[in-house]
PDB file of N, CA and C in Angstrom:
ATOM      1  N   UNK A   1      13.808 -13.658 -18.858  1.00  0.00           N
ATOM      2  CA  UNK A   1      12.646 -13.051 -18.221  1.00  0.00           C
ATOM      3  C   UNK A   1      12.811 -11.529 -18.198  1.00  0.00           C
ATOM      4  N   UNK A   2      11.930 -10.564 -18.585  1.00  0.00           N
ATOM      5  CA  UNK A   2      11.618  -9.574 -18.357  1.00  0.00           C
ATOM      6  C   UNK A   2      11.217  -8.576 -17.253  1.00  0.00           C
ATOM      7  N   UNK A   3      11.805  -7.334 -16.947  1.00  0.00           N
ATOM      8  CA  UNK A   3      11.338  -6.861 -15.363  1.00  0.00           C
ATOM      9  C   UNK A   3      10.273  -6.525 -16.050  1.00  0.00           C
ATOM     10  N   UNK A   4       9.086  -6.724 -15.145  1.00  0.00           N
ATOM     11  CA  UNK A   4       7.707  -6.371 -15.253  1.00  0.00           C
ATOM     12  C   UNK A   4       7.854  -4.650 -15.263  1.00  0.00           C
ATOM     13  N   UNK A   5       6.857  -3.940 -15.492  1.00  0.00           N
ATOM     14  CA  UNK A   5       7.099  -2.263 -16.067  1.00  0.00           C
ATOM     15  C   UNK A   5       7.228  -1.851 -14.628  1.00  0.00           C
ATOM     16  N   UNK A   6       6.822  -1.874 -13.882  1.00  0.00           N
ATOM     17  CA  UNK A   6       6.355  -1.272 -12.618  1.00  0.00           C
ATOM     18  C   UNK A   6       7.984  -1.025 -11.786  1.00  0.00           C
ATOM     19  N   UNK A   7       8.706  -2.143 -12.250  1.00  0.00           N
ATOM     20  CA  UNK A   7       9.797  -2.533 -11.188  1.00  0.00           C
ATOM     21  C   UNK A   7      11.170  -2.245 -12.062  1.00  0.00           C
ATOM     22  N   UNK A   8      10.959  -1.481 -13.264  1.00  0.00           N
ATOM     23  CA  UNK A   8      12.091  -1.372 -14.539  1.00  0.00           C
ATOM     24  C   UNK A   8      12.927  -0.193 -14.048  1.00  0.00           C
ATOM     25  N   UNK A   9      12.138   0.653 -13.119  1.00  0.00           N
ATOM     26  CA  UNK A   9      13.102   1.906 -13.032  1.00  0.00           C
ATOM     27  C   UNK A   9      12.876   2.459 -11.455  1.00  0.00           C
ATOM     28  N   UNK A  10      14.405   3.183 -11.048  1.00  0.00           N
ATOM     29  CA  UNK A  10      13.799   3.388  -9.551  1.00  0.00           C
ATOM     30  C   UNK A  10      14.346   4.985 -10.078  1.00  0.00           C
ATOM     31  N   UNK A  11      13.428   5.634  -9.039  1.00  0.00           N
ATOM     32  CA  UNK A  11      13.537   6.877  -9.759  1.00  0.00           C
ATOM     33  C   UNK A  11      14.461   7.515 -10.791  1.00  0.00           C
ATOM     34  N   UNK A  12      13.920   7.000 -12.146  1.00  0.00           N
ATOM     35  CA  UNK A  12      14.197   7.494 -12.984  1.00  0.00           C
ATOM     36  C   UNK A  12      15.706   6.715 -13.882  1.00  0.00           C
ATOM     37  N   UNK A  13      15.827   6.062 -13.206  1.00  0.00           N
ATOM     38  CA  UNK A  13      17.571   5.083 -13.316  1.00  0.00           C
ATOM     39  C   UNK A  13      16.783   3.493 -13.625  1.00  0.00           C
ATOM     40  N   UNK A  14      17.554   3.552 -15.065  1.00  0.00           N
ATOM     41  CA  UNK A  14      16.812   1.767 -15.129  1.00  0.00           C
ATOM     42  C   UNK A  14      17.378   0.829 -14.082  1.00  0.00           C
ATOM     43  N   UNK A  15      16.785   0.036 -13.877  1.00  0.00           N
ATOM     44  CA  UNK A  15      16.805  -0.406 -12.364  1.00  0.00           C
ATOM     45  C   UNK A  15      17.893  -1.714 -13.064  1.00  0.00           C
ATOM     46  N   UNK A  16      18.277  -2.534 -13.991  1.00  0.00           N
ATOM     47  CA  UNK A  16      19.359  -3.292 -14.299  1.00  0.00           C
ATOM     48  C   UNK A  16      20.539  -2.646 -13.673  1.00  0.00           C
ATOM     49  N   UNK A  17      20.647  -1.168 -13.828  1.00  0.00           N
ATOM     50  CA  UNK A  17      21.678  -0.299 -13.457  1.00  0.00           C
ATOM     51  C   UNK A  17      22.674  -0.582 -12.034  1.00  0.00           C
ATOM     52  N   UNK A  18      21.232  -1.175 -11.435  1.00  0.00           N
ATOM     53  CA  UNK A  18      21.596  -0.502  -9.617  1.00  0.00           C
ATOM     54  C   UNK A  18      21.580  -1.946  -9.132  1.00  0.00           C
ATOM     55  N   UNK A  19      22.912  -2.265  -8.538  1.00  0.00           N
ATOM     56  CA  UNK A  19      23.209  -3.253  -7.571  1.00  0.00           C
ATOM     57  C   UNK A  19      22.831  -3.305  -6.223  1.00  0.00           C
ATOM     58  N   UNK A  20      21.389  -3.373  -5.883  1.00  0.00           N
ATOM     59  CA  UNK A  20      20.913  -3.445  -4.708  1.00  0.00           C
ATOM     60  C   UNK A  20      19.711  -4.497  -4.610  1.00  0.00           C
ATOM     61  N   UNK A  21      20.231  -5.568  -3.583  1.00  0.00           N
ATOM     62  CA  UNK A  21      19.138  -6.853  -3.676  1.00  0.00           C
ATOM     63  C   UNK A  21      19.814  -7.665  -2.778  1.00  0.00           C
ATOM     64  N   UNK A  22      18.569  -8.722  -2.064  1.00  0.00           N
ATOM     65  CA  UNK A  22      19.469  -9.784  -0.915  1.00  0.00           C
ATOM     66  C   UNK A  22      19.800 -10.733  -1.308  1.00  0.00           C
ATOM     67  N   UNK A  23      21.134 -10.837  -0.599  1.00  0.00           N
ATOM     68  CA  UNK A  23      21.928 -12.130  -0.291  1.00  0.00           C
ATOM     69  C   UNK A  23      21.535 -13.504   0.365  1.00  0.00           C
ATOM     70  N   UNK A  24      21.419 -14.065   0.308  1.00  0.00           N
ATOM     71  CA  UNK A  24      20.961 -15.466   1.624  1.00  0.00           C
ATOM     72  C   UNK A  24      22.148 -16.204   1.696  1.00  0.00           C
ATOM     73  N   UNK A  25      22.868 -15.988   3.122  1.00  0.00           N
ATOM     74  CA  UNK A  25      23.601 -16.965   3.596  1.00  0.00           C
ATOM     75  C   UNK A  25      23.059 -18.352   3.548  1.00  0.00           C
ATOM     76  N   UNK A  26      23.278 -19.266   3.083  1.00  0.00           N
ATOM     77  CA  UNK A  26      22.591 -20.964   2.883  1.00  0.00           C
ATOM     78  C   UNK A  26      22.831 -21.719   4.453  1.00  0.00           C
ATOM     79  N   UNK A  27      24.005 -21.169   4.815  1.00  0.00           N
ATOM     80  CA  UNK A  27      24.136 -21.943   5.847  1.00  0.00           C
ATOM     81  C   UNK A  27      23.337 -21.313   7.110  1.00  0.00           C
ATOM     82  N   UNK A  28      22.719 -20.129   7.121  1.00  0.00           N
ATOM     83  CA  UNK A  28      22.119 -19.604   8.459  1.00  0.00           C
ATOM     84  C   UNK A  28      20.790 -19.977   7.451  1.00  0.00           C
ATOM     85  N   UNK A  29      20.232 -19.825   6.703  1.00  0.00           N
ATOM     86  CA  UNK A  29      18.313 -19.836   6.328  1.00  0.00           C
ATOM     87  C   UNK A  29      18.289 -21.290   6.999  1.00  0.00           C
ATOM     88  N   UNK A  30      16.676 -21.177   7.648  1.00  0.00           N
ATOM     89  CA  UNK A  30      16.578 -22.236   8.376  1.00  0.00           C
ATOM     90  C   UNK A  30      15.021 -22.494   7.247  1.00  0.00           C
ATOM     91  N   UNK A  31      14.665 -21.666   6.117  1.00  0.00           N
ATOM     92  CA  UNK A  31      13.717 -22.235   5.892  1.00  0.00           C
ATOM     93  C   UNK A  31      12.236 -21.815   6.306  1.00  0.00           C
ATOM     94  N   UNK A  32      12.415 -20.925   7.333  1.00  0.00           N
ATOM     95  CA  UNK A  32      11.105 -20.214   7.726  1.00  0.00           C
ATOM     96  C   UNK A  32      10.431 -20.021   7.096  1.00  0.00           C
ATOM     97  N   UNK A  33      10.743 -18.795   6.145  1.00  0.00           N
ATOM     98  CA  UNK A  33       9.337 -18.538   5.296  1.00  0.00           C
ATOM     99  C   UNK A  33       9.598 -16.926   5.212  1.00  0.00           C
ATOM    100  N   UNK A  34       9.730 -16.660   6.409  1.00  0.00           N
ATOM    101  CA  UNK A  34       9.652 -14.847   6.464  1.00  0.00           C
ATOM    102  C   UNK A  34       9.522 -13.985   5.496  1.00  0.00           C
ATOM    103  N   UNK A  35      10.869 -14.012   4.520  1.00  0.00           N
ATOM    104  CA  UNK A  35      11.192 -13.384   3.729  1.00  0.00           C
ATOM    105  C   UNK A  35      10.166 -13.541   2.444  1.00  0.00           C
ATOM    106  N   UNK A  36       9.647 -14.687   2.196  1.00  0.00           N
ATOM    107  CA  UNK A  36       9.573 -15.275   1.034  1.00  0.00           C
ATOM    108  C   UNK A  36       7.955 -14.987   1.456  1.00  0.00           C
ATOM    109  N   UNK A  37       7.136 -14.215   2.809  1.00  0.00           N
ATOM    110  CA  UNK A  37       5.781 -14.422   2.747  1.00  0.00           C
ATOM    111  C   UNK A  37       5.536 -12.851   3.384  1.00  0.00           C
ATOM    112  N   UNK A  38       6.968 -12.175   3.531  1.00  0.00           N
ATOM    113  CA  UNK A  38       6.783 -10.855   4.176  1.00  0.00           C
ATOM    114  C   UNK A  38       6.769  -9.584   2.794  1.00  0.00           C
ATOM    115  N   UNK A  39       7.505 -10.663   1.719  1.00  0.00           N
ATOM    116  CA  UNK A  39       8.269  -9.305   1.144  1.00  0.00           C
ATOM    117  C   UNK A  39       7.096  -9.253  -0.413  1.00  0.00           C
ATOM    118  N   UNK A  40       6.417  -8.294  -0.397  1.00  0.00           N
ATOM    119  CA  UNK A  40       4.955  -7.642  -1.617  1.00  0.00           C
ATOM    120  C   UNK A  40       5.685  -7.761  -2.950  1.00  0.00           C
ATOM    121  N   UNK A  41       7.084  -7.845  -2.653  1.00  0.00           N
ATOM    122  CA  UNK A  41       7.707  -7.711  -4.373  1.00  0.00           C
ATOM    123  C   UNK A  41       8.118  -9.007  -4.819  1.00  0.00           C
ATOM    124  N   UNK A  42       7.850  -9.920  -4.491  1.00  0.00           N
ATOM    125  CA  UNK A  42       8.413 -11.252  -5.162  1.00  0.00           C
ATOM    126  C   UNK A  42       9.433 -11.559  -5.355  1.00  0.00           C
ATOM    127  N   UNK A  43      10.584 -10.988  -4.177  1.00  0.00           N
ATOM    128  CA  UNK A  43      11.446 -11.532  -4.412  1.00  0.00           C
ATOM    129  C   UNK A  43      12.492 -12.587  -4.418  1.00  0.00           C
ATOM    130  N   UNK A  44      11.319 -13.169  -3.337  1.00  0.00           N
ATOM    131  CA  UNK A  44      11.882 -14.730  -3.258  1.00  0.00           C
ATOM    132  C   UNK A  44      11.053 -15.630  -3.417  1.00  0.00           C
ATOM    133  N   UNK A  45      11.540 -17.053  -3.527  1.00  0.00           N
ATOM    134  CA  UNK A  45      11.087 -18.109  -3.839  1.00  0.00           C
ATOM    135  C   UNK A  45      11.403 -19.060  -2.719  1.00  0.00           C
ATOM    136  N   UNK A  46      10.584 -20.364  -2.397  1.00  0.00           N
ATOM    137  CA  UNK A  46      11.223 -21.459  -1.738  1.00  0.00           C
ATOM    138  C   UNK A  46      11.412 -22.562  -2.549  1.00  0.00           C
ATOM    139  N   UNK A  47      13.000 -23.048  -2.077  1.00  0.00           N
ATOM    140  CA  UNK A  47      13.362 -24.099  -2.942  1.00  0.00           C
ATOM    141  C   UNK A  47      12.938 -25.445  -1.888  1.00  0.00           C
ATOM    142  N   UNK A  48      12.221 -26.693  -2.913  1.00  0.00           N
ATOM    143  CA  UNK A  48      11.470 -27.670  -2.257  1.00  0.00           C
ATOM    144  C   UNK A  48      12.906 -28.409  -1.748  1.00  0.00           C
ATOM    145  N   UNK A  49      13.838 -28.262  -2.510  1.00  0.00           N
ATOM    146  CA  UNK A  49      14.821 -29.273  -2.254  1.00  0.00           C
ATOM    147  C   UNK A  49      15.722 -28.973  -1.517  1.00  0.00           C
ATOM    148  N   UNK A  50      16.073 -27.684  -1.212  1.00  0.00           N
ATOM    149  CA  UNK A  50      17.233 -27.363  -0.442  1.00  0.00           C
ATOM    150  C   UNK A  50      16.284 -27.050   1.285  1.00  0.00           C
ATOM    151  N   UNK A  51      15.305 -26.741   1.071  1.00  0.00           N
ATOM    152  CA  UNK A  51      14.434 -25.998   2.460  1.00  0.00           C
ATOM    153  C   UNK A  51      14.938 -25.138   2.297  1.00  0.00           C
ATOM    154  N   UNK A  52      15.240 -24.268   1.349  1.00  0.00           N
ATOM    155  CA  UNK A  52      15.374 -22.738   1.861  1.00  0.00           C
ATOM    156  C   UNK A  52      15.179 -21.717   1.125  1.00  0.00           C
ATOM    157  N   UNK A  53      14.833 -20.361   1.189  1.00  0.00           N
ATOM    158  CA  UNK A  53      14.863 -19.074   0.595  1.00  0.00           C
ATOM    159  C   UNK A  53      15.549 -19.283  -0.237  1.00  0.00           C
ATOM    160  N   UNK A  54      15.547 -18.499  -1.598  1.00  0.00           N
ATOM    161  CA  UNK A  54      16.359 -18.311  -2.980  1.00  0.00           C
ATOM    162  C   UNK A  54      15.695 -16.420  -3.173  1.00  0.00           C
ATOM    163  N   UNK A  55      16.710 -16.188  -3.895  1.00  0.00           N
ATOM    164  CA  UNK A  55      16.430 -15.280  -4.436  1.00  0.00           C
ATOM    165  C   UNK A  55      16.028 -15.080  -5.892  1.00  0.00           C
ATOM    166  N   UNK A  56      14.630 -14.888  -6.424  1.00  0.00           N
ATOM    167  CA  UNK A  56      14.763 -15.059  -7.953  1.00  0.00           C
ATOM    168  C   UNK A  56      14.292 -14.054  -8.651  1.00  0.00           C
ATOM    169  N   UNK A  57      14.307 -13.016  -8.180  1.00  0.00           N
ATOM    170  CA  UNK A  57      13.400 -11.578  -8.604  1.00  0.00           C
ATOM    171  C   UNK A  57      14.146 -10.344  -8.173  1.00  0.00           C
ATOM    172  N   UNK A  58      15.759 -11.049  -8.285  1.00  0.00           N
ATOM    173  CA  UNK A  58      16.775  -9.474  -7.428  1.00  0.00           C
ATOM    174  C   UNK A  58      16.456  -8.037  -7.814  1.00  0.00           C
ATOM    175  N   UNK A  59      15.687  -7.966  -9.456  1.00  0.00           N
ATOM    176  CA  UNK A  59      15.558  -6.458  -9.794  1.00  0.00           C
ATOM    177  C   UNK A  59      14.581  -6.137  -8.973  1.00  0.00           C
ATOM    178  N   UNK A  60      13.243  -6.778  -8.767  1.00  0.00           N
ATOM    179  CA  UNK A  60      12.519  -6.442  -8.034  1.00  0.00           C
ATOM    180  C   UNK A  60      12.189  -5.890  -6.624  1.00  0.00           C
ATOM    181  N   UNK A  61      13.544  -6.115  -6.498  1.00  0.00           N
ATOM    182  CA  UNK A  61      14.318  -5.672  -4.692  1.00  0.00           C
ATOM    183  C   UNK A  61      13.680  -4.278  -4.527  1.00  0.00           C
ATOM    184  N   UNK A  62      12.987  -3.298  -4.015  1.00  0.00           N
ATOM    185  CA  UNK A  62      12.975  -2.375  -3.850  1.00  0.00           C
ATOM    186  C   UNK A  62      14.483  -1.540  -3.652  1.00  0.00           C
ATOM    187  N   UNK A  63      15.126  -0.723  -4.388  1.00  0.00           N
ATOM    188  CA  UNK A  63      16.436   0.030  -4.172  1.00  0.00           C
ATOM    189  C   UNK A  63      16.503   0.475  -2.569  1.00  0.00           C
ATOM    190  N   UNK A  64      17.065   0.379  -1.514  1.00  0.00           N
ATOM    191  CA  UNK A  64      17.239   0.754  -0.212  1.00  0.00           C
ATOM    192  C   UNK A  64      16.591  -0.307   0.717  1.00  0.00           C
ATOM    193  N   UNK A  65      15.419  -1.039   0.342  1.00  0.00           N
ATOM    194  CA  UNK A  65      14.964  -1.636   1.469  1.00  0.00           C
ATOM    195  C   UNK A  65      15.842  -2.445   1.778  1.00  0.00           C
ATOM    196  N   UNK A  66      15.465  -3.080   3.396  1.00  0.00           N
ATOM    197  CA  UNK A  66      16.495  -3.943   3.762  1.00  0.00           C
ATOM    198  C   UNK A  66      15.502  -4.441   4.852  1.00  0.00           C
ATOM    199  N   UNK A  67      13.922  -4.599   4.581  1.00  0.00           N
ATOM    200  CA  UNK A  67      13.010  -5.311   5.656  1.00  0.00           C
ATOM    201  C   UNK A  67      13.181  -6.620   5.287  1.00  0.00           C
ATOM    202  N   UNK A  68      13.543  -7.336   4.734  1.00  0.00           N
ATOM    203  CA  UNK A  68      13.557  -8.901   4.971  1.00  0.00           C
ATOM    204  C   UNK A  68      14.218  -9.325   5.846  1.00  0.00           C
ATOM    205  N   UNK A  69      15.713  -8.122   5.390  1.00  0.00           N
ATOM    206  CA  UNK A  69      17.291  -8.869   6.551  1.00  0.00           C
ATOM    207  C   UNK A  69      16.292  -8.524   7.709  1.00  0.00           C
ATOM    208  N   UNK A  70      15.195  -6.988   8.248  1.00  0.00           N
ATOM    209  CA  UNK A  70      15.051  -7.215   9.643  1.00  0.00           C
ATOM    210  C   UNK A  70      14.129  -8.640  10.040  1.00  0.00           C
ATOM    211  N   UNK A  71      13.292  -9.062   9.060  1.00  0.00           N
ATOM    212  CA  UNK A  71      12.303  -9.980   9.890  1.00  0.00           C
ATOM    213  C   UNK A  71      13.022 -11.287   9.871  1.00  0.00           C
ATOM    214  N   UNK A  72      14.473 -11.417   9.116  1.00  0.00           N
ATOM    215  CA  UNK A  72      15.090 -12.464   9.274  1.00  0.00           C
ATOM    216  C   UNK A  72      15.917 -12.765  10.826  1.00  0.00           C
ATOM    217  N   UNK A  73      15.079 -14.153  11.636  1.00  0.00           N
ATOM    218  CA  UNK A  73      15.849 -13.534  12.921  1.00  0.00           C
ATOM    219  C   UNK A  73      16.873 -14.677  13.092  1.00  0.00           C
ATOM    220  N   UNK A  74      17.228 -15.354  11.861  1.00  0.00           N
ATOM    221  CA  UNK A  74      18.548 -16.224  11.794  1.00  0.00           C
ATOM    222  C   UNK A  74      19.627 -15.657  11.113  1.00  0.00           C
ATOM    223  N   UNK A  75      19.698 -14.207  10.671  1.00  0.00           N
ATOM    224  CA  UNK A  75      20.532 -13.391  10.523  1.00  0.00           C
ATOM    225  C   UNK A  75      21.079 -13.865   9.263  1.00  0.00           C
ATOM    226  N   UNK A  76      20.381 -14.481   7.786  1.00  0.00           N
ATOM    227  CA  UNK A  76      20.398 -15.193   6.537  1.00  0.00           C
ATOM    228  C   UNK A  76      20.754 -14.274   5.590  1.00  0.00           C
ATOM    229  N   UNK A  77      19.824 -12.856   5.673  1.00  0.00           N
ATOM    230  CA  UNK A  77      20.139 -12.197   4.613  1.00  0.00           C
ATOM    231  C   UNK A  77      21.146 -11.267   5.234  1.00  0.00           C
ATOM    232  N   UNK A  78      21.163 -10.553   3.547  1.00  0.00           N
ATOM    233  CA  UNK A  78      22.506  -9.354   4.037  1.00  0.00           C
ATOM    234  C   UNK A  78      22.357  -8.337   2.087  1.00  0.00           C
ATOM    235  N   UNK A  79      22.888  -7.370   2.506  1.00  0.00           N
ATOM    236  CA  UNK A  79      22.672  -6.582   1.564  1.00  0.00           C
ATOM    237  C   UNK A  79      23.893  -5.380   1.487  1.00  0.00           C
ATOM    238  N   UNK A  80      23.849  -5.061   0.294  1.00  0.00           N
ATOM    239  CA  UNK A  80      24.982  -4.442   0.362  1.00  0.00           C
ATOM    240  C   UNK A  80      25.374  -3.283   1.294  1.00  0.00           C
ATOM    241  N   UNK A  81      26.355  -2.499   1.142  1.00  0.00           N
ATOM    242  CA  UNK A  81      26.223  -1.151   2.336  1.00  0.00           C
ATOM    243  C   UNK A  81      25.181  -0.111   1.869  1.00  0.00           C
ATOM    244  N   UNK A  82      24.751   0.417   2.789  1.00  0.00           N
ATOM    245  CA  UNK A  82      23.476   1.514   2.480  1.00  0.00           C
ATOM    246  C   UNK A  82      24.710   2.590   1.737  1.00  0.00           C
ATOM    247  N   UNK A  83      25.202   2.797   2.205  1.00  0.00           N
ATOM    248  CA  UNK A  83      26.682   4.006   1.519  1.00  0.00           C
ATOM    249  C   UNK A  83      26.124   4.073   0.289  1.00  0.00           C
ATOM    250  N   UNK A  84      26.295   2.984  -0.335  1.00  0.00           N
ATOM    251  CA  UNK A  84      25.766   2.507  -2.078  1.00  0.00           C
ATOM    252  C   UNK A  84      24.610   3.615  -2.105  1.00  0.00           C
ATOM    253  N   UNK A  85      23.400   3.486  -1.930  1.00  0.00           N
ATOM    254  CA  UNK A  85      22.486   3.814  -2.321  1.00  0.00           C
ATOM    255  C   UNK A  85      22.163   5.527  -1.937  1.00  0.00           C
ATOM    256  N   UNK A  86      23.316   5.475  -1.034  1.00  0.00           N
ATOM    257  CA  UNK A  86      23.102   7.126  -0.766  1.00  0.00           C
ATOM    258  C   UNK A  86      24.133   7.748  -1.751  1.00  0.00           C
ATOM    259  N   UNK A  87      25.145   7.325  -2.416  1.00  0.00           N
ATOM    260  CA  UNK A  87      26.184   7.832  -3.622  1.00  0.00           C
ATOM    261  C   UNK A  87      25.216   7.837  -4.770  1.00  0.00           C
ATOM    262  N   UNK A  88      24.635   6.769  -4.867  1.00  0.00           N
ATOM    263  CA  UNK A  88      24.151   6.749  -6.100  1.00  0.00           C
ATOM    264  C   UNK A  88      22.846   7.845  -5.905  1.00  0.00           C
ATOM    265  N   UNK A  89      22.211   8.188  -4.842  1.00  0.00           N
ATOM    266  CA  UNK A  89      21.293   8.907  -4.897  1.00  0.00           C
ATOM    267  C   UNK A  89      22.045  10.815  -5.474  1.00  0.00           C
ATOM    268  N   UNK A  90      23.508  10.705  -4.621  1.00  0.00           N
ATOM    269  CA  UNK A  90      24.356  11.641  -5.225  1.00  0.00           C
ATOM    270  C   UNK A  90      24.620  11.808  -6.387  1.00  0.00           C
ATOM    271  N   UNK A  91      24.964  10.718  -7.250  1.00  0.00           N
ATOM    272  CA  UNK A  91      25.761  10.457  -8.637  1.00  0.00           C
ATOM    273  C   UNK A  91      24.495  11.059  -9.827  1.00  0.00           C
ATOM    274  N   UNK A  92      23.420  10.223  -8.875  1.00  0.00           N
ATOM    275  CA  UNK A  92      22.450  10.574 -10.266  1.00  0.00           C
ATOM    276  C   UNK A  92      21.565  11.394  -9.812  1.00  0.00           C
ATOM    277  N   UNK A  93      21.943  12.162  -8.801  1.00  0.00           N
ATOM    278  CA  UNK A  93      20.986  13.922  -8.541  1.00  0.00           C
ATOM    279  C   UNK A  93      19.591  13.347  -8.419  1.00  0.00           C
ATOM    280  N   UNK A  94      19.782  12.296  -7.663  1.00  0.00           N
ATOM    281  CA  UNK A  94      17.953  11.900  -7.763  1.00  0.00           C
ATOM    282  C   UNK A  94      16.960  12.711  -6.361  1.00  0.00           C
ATOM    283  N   UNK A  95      17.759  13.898  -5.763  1.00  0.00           N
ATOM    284  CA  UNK A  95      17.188  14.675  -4.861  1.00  0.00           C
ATOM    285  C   UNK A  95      16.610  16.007  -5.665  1.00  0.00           C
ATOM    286  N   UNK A  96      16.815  15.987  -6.402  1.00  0.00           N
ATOM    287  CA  UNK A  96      16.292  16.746  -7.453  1.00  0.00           C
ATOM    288  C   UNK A  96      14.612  16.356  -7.955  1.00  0.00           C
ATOM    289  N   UNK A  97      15.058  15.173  -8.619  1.00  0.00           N
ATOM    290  CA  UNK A  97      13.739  14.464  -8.723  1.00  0.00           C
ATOM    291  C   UNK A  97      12.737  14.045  -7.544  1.00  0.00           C
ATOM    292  N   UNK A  98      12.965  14.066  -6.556  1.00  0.00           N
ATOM    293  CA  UNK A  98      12.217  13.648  -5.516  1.00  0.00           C
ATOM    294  C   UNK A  98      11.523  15.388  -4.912  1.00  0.00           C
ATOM    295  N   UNK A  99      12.046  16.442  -5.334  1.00  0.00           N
ATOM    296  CA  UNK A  99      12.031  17.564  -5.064  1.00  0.00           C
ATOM    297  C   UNK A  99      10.760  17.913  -5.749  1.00  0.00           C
ATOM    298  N   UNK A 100      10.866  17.615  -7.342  1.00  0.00           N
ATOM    299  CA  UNK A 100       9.832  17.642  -8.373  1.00  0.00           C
ATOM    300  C   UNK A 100       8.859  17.179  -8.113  1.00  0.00           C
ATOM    301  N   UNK A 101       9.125  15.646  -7.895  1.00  0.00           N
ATOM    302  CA  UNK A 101       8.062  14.747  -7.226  1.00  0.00           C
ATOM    303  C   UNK A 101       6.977  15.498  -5.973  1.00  0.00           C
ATOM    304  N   UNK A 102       7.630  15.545  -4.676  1.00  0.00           N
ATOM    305  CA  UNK A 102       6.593  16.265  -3.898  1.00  0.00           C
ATOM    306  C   UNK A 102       5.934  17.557  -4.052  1.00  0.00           C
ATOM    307  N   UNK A 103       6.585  18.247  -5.491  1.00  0.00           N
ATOM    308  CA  UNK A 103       6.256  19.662  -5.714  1.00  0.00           C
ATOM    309  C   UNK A 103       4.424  19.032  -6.056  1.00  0.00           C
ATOM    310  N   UNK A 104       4.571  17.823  -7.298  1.00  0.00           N
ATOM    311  CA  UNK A 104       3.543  17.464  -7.666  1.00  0.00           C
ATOM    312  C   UNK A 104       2.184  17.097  -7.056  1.00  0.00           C
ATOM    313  N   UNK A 105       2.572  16.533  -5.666  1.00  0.00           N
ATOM    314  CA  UNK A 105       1.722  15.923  -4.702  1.00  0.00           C
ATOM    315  C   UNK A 105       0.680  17.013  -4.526  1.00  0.00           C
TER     316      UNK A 105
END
């Protein structure tokens, strides 16, 4: 499967690149729904057979968000350390680009 265009790059960094996307503990998802009816990017699915959240769209993760883990209130998901995403915002000078960016606005 292919990342759809929209979701291929986060500023400017092909998004295969960047290890940021949720986890689901199996043994805390109770199956709610939350995640899988809160989150606009598709990144989850429900499995009929297990009752629970899957993850099947990890590129699609927005890079930094972490609103699913909040509306999860069985404490299921988990994501890597934010640290990550603030190095990498270092590594690849993407304050630069975001600089450009609002110049444009």
């Amino acid at each position: 499967m292919s990342l759809p265009e929209k979701y291929a790059y986060w500023k400017g960094v092909p998004r295969e690149e960047i290890e940021w996307h949720p986890h689901i503990d199996e043994s805390k998802c109770t199956g709610c729904g939350m995640c899988i009816t809160s989150c606009g990017r598709e990144v989850f699915e429900y499995d009929e057979g297990k009752n629970k959240a899957v993850v099947v769209n990890p590129l699609q993760c927005m890079v930094g968000c972490t609103s699913c883990m909040t509306w999860c209130i069985f404490n299921a998901i988990g994501f890597p350390d934010p640290q990550y995403v603030k190095d990498l915002i270092k590594e690849k000078k993407i304050l630069s680009l975001a600089k450009r960016q609002l110049k444009q606005k």
